[in-house]
Protein backbone atom coordinates (compact mmCIF):
# COMPACT_ATOMS: atom_id res chain seq x y z
CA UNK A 1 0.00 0.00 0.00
CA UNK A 2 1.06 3.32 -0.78
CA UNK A 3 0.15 6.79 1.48
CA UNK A 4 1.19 10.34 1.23
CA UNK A 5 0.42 13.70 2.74
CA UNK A 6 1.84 16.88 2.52
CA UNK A 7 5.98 16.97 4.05
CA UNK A 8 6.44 19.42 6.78
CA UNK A 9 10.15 19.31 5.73
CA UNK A 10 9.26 21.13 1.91
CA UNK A 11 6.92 21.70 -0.39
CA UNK A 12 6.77 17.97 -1.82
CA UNK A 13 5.02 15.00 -0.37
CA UNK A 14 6.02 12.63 2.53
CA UNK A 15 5.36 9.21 0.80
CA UNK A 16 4.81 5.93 3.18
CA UNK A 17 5.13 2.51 1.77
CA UNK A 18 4.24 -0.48 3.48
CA UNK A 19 4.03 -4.40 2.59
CA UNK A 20 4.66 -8.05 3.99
CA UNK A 21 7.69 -9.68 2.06
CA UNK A 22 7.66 -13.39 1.49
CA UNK A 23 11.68 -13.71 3.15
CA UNK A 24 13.14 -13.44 6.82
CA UNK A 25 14.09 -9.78 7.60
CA UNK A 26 17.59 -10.67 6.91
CA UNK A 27 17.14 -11.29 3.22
CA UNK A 28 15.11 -8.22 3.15
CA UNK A 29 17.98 -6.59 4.61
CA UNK A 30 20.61 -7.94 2.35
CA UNK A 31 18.99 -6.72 -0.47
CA UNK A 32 18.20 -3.02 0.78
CA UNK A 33 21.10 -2.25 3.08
CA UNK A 34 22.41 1.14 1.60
CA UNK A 35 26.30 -0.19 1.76
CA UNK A 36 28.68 -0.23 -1.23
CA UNK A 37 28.42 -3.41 -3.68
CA UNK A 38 25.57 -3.68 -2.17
CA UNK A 39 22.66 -5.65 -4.07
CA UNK A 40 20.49 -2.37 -4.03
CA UNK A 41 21.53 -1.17 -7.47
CA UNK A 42 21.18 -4.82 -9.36
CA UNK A 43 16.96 -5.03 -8.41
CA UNK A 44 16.41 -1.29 -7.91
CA UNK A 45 15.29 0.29 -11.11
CA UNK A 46 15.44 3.55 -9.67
CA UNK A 47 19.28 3.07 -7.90
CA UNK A 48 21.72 3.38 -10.60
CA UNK A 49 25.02 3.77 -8.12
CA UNK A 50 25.40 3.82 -4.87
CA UNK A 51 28.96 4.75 -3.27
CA UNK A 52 30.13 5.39 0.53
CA UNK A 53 32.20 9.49 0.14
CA UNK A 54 33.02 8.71 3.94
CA UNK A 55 32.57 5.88 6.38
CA UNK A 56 31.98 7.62 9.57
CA UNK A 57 31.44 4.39 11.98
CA UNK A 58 30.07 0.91 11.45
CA UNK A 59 26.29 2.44 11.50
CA UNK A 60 26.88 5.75 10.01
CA UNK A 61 28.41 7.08 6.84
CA UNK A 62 27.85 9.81 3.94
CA UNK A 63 26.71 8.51 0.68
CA UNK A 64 25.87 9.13 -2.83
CA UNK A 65 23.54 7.67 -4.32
CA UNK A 66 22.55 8.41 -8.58
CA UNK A 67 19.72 7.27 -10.22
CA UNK A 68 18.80 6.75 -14.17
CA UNK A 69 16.41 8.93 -16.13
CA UNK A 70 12.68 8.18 -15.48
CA UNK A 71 9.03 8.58 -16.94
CA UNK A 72 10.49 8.57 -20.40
CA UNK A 73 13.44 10.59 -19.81
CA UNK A 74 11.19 14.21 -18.48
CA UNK A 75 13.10 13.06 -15.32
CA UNK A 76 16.53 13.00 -16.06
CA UNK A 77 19.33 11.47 -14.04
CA UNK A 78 19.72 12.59 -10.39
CA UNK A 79 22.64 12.42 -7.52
CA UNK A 80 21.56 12.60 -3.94
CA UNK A 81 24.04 12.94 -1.11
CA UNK A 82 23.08 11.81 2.23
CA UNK A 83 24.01 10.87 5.67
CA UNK A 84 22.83 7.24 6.15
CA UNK A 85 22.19 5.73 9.99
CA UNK A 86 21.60 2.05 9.92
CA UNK A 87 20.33 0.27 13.51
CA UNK A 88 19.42 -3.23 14.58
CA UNK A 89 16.70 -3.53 17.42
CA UNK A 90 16.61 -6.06 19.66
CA UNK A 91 13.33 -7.49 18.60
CA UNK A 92 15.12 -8.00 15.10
CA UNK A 93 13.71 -4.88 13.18
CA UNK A 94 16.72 -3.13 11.05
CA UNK A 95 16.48 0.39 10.36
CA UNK A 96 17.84 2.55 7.36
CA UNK A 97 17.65 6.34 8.13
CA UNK A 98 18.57 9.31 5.69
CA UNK A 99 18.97 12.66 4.95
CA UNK A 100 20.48 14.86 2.92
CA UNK A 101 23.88 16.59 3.27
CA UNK A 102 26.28 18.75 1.78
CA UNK A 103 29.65 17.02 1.78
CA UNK A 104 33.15 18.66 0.62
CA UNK A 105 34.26 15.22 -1.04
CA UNK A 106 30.87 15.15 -3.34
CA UNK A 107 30.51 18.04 -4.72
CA UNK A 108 27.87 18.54 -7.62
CA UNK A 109 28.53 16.49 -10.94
CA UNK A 110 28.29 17.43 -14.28
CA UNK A 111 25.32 15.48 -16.10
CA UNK A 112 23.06 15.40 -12.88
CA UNK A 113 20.47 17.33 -10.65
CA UNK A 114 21.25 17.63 -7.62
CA UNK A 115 17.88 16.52 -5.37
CA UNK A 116 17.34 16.42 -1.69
CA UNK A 117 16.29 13.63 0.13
CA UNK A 118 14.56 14.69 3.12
CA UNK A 119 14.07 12.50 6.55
CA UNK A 120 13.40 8.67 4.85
CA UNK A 121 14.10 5.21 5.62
CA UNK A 122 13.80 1.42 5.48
CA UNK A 123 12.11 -0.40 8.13
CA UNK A 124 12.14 -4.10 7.92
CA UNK A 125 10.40 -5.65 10.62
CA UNK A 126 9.63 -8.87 11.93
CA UNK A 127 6.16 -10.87 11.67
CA UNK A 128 5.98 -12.68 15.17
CA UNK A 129 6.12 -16.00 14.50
CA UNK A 130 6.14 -16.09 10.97
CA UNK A 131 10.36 -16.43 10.01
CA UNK A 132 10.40 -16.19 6.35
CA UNK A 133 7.76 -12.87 6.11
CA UNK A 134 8.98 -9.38 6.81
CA UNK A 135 6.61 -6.16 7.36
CA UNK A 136 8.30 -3.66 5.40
CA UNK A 137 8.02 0.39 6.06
CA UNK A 138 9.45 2.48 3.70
CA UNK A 139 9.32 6.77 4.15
CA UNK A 140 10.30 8.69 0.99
CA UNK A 141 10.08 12.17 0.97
CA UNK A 142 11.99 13.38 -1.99
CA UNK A 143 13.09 16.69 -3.65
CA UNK A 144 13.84 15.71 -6.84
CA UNK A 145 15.52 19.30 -7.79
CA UNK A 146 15.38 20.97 -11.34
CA UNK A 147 12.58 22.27 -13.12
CA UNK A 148 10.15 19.67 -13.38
CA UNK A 149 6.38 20.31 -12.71
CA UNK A 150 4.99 19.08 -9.83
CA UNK A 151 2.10 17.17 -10.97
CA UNK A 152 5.03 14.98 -12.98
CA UNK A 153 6.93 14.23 -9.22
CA UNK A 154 2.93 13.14 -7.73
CA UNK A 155 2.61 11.07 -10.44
CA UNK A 156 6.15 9.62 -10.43
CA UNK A 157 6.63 8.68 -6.88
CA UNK A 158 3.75 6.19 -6.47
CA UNK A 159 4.10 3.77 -9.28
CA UNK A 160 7.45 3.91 -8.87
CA UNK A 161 7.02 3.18 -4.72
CA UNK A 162 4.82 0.14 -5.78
CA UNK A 163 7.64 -0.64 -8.32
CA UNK A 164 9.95 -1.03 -5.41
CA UNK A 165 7.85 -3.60 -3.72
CA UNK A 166 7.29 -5.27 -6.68
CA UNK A 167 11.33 -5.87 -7.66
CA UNK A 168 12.66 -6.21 -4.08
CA UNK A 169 10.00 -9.25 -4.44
CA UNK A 170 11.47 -10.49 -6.77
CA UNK A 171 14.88 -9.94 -5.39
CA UNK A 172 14.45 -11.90 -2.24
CA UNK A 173 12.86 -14.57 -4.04
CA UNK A 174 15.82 -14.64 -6.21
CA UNK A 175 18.43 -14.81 -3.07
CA UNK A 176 16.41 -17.84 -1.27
CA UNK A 177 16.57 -19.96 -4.68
């Protein structure tokens, strides 16, 4: 299912995702974890690269993260830079946390907009006593920068939430085969 209301962060939309996977929270987690190499950018349409500028401890770093053109090419290819928190609860749920950040290692690059992720993150959570299913939260709430209109962002960010849900599916099927 897919939500959204108005951000109090900017003038865009806070966008909530939510969903049961069919995998344990740690193959959820192995496929989302925002770390370099990761398998994020090989499911993800929308995650062309993702690199770590500066690894600040074992649960925090800085990271930038491009993504292809979209909706035919009206949105064209975007960099975000962002300070990433990741956390492990003790009742299992893992915890991805960004936001953006200006960073003297990343400055912008040519042949992108720059956009601005406001507060988002990852929740994968566990199902009590159901091992290989995962209640997944998901917060976007995205600046996507430039010129584009904003009735092409609403009708952007929705499809392509569902579209996440649809190939991390996929991609946890995929790593329990």
């Amino acid at each position: 299912a897919v939500s959204w209301r108005p951000s109090a962060e900017f003038a865009g939309n806070l966008y909530k995702g939510e969903g049961i996977l069919p995998a344990s929270p740690q193959n959820v987690w192995e496929c989302i974890k925002p770390v370099a190499g990761g398998l994020r950018t090989k499911w993800d349409q929308n995650v062309k690269d993702f690199e770590v500028i500066e690894a600040i401890s074992d649960t925090v770093s800085i990271c930038r993260t491009t993504t292809p053109s979209a909706c035919m090419r009206i949105i064209s290819p975007r960099e975000f830079v962002d300070v990433v928190v990741m956390k492990q609860y003790e009742d299992g749920t893992m915890l991805s946390a960004a936001t953006n950040v200006e960073h003297p290692l990343c400055p912008p690059q040519p042949n992108f907009v720059r956009g601005f992720n406001y507060p988002c993150g990852c929740f994968c959570i566990p199902v009590p006593g159901e091992p290989d299913r995962t209640e997944l939260l998901t917060f976007f709430q995205t600046d996507l920068g430039g010129y584009l209109p904003q009735t092409v962002v609403d009708s952007f960010f929705p499809s392509s939430i569902s579209g996440f849900y649809s190939n991390l599916t996929k991609a946890v099927k995929a790593l329990k085969a």
